[in-house]
N, C-alpha and C. Protein backbone atom coordinates (compact mmCIF):
# COMPACT_ATOMS: atom_id res chain seq x y z
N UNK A 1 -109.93 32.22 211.54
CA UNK A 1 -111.12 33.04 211.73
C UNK A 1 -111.65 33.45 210.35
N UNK A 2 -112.79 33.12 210.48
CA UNK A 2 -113.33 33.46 208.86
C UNK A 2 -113.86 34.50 208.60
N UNK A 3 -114.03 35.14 209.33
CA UNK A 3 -114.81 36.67 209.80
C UNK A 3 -113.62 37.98 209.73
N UNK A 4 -112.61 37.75 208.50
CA UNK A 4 -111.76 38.46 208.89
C UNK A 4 -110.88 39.22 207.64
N UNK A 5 -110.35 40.49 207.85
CA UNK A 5 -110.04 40.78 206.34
C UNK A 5 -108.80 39.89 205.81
N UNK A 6 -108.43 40.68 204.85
CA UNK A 6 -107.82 40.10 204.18
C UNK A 6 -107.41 40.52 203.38
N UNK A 7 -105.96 40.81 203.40
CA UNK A 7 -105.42 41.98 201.98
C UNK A 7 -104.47 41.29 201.12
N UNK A 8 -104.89 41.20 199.69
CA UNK A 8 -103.68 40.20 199.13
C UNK A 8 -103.11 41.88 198.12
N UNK A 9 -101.98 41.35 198.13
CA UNK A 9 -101.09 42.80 197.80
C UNK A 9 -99.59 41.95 197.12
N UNK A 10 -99.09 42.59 197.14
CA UNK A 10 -97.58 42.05 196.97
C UNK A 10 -96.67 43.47 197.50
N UNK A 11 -95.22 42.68 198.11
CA UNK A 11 -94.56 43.66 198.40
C UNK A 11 -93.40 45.01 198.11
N UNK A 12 -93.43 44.76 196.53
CA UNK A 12 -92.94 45.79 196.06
C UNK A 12 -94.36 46.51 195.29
N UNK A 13 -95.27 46.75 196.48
CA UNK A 13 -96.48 47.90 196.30
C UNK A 13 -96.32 48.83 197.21
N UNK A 14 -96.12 49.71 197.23
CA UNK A 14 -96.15 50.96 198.00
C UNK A 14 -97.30 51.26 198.56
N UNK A 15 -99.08 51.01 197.82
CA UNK A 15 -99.86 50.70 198.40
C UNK A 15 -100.62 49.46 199.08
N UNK A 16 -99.94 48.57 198.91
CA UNK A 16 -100.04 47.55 200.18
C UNK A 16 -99.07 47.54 201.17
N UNK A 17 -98.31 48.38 201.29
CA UNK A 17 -97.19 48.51 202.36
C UNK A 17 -98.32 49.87 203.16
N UNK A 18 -98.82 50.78 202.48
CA UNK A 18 -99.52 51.81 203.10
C UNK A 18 -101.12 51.15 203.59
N UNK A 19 -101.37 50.23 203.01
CA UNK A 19 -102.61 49.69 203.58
C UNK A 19 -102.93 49.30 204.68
N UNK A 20 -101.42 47.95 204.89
CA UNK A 20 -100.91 47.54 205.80
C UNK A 20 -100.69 48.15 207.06
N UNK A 21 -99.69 49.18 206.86
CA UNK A 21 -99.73 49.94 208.43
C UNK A 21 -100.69 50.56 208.81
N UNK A 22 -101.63 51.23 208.28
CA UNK A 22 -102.74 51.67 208.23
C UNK A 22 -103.48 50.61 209.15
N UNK A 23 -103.75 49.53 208.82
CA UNK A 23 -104.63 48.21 209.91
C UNK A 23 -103.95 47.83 211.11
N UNK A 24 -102.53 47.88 211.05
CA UNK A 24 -101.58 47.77 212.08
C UNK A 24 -101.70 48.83 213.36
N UNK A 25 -101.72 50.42 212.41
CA UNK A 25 -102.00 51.24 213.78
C UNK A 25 -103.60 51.42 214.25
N UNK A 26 -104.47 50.97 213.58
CA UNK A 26 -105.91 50.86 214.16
C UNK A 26 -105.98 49.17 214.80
N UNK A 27 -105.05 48.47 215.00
CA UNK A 27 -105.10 47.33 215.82
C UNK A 27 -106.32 46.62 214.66
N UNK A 28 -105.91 46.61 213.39
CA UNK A 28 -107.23 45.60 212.81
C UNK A 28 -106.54 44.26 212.66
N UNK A 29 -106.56 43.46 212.95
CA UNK A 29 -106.08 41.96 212.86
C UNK A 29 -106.65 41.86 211.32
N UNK A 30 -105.80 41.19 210.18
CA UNK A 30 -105.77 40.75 208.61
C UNK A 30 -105.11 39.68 208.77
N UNK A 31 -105.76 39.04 207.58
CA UNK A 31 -104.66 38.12 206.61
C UNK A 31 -103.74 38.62 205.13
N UNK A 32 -102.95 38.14 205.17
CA UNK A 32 -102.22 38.47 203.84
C UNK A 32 -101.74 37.65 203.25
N UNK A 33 -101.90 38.17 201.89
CA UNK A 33 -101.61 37.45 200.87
C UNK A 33 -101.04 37.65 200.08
N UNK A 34 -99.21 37.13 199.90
CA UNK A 34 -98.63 38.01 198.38
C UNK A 34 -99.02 37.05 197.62
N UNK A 35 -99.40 38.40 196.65
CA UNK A 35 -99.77 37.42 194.88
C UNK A 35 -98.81 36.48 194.41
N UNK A 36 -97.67 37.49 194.54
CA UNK A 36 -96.13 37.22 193.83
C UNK A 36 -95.82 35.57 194.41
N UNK A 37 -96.47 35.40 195.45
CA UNK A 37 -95.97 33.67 196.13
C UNK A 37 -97.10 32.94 195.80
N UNK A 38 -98.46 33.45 195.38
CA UNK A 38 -99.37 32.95 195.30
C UNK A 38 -100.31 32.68 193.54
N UNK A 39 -100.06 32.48 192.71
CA UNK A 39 -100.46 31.94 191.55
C UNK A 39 -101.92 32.03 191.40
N UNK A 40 -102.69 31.41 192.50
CA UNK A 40 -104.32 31.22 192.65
C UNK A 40 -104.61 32.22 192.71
N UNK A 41 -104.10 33.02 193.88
CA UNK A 41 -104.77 34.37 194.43
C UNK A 41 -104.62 35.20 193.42
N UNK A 42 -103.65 35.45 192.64
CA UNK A 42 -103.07 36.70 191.27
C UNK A 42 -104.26 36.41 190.48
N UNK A 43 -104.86 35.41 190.19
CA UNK A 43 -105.72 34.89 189.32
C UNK A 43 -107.15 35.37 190.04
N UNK A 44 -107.69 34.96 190.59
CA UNK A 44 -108.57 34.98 191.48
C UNK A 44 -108.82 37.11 191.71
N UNK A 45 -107.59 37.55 191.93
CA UNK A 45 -107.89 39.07 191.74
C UNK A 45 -108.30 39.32 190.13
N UNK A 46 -107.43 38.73 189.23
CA UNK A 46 -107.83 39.35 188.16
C UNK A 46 -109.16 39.07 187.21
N UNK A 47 -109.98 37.84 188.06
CA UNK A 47 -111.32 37.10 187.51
C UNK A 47 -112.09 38.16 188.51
N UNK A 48 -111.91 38.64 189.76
CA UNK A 48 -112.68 39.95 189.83
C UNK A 48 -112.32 41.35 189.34
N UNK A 49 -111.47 41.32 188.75
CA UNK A 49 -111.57 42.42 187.94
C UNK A 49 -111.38 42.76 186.43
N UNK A 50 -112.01 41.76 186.04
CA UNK A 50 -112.19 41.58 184.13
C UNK A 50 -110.99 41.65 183.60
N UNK A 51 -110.00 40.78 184.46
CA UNK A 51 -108.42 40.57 183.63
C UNK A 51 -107.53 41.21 184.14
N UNK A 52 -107.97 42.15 185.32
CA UNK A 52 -106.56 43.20 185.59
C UNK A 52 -106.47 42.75 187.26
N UNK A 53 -105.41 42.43 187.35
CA UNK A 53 -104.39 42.43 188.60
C UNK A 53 -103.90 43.89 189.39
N UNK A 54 -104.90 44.10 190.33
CA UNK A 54 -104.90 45.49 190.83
C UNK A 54 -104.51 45.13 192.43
N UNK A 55 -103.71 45.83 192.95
CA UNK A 55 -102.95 45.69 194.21
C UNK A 55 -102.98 46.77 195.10
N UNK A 56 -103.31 47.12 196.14
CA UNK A 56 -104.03 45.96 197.39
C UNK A 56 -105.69 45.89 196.68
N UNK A 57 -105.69 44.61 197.23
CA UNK A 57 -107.46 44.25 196.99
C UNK A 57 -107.26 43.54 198.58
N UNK A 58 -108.39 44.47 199.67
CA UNK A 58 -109.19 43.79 200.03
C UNK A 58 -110.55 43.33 200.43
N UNK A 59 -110.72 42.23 201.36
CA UNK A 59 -111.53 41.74 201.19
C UNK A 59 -111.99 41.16 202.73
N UNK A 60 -113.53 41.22 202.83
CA UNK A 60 -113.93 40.32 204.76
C UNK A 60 -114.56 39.19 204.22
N UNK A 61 -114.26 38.64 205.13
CA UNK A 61 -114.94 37.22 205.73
C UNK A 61 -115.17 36.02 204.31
N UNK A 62 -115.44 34.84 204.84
CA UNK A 62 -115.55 33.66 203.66
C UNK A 62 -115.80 34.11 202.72
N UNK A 63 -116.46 34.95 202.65
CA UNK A 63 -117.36 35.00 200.94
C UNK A 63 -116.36 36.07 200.50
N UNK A 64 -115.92 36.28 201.16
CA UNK A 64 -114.65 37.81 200.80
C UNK A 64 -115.59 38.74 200.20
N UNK A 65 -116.49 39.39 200.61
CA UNK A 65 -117.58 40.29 200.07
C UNK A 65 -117.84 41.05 201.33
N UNK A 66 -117.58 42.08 201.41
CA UNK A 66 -117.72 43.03 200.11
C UNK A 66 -116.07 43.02 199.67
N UNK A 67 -115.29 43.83 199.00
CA UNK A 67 -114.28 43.43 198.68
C UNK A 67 -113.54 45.12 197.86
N UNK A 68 -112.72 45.66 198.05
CA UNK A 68 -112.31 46.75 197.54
C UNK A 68 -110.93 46.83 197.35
N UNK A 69 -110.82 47.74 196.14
CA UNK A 69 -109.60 47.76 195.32
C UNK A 69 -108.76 48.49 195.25
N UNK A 70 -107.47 48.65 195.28
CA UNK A 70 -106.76 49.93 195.64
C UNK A 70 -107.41 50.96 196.41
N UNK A 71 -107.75 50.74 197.66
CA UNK A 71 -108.64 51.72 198.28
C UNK A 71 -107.84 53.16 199.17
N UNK A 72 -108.62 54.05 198.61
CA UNK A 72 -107.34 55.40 199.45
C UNK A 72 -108.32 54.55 201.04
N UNK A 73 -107.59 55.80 202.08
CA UNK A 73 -107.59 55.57 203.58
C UNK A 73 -109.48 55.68 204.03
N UNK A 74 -110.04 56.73 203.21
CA UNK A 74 -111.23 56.96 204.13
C UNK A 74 -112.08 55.61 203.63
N UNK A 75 -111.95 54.86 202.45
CA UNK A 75 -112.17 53.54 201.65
C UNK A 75 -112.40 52.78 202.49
N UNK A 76 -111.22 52.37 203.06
CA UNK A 76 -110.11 51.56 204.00
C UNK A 76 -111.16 51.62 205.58
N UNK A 77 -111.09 52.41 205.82
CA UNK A 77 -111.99 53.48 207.20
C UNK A 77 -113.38 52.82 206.96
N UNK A 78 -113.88 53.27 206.08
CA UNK A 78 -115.49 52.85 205.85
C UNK A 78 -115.72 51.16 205.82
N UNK A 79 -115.07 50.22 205.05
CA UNK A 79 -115.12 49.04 205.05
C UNK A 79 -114.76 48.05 206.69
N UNK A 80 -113.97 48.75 207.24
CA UNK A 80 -113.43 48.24 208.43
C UNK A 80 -114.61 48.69 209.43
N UNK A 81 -115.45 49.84 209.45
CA UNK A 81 -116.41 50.51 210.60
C UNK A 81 -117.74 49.99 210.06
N UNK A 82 -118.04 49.64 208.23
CA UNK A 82 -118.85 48.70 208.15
C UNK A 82 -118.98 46.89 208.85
N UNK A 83 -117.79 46.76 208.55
CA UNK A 83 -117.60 45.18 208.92
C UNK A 83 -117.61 45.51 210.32
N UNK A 84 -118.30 46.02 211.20
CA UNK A 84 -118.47 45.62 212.40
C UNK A 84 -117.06 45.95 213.54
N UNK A 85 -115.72 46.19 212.86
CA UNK A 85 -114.36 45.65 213.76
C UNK A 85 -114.37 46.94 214.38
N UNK A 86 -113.52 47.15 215.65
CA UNK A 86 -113.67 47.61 216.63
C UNK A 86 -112.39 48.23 216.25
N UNK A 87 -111.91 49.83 216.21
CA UNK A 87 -110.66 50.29 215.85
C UNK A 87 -109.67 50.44 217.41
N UNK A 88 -108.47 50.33 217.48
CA UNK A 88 -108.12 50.20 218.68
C UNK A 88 -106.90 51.42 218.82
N UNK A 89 -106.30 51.52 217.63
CA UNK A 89 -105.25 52.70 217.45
C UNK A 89 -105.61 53.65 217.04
N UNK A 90 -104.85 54.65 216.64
CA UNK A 90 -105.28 55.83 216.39
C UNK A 90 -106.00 56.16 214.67
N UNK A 91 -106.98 56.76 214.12
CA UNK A 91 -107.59 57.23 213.27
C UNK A 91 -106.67 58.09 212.45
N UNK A 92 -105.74 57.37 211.64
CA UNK A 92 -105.27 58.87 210.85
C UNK A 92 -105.50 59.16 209.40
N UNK A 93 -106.49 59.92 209.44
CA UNK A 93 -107.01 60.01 208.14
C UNK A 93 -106.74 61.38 207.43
């Protein structure tokens, strides 16, 4: 599905582990991506962000745009109720 987020993080992040459940208890269906297994993607974060490798970055649909960076929860909240997705769990903000 191309219409869909997408959080590349790695897992010794404390904030991609908090991002994560965060989409889990609002029922948001993601993709993920560890950097740490992924070479392209580590790269690919740090050509959007003028050299720096910042964790969680995400991102919707093909064009991965709009796309946000270490985002606290209400961040997180706003990008997911922009992109259209339908929240299914509980709101804990």
């Amino acid at each position: 599905d191309m219409e869909q987020l997408t959080v590349y993080g790695a897992g010794w992040c404390e904030d991609t582990t908090r991002i994560r459940r965060l989409l889990k208890q609002w029922g948001i269906s993601y993709r993920y991506v560890d950097i740490d297994d992924n070479p392209a993607a580590r790269r690919k974060i740090a050509r959007w962000n003028k050299g720096w490798t910042m964790t969680p970055t995400v991102t919707y649909g093909r064009l991965e745009s709009p796309r946000i960076f270490q985002p606290e929860d209400h961040e997180l909240h706003a990008m997911v109720y922009e992109c259209g997705f339908v929240r299914q769990g509980p709101l804990l903000l």
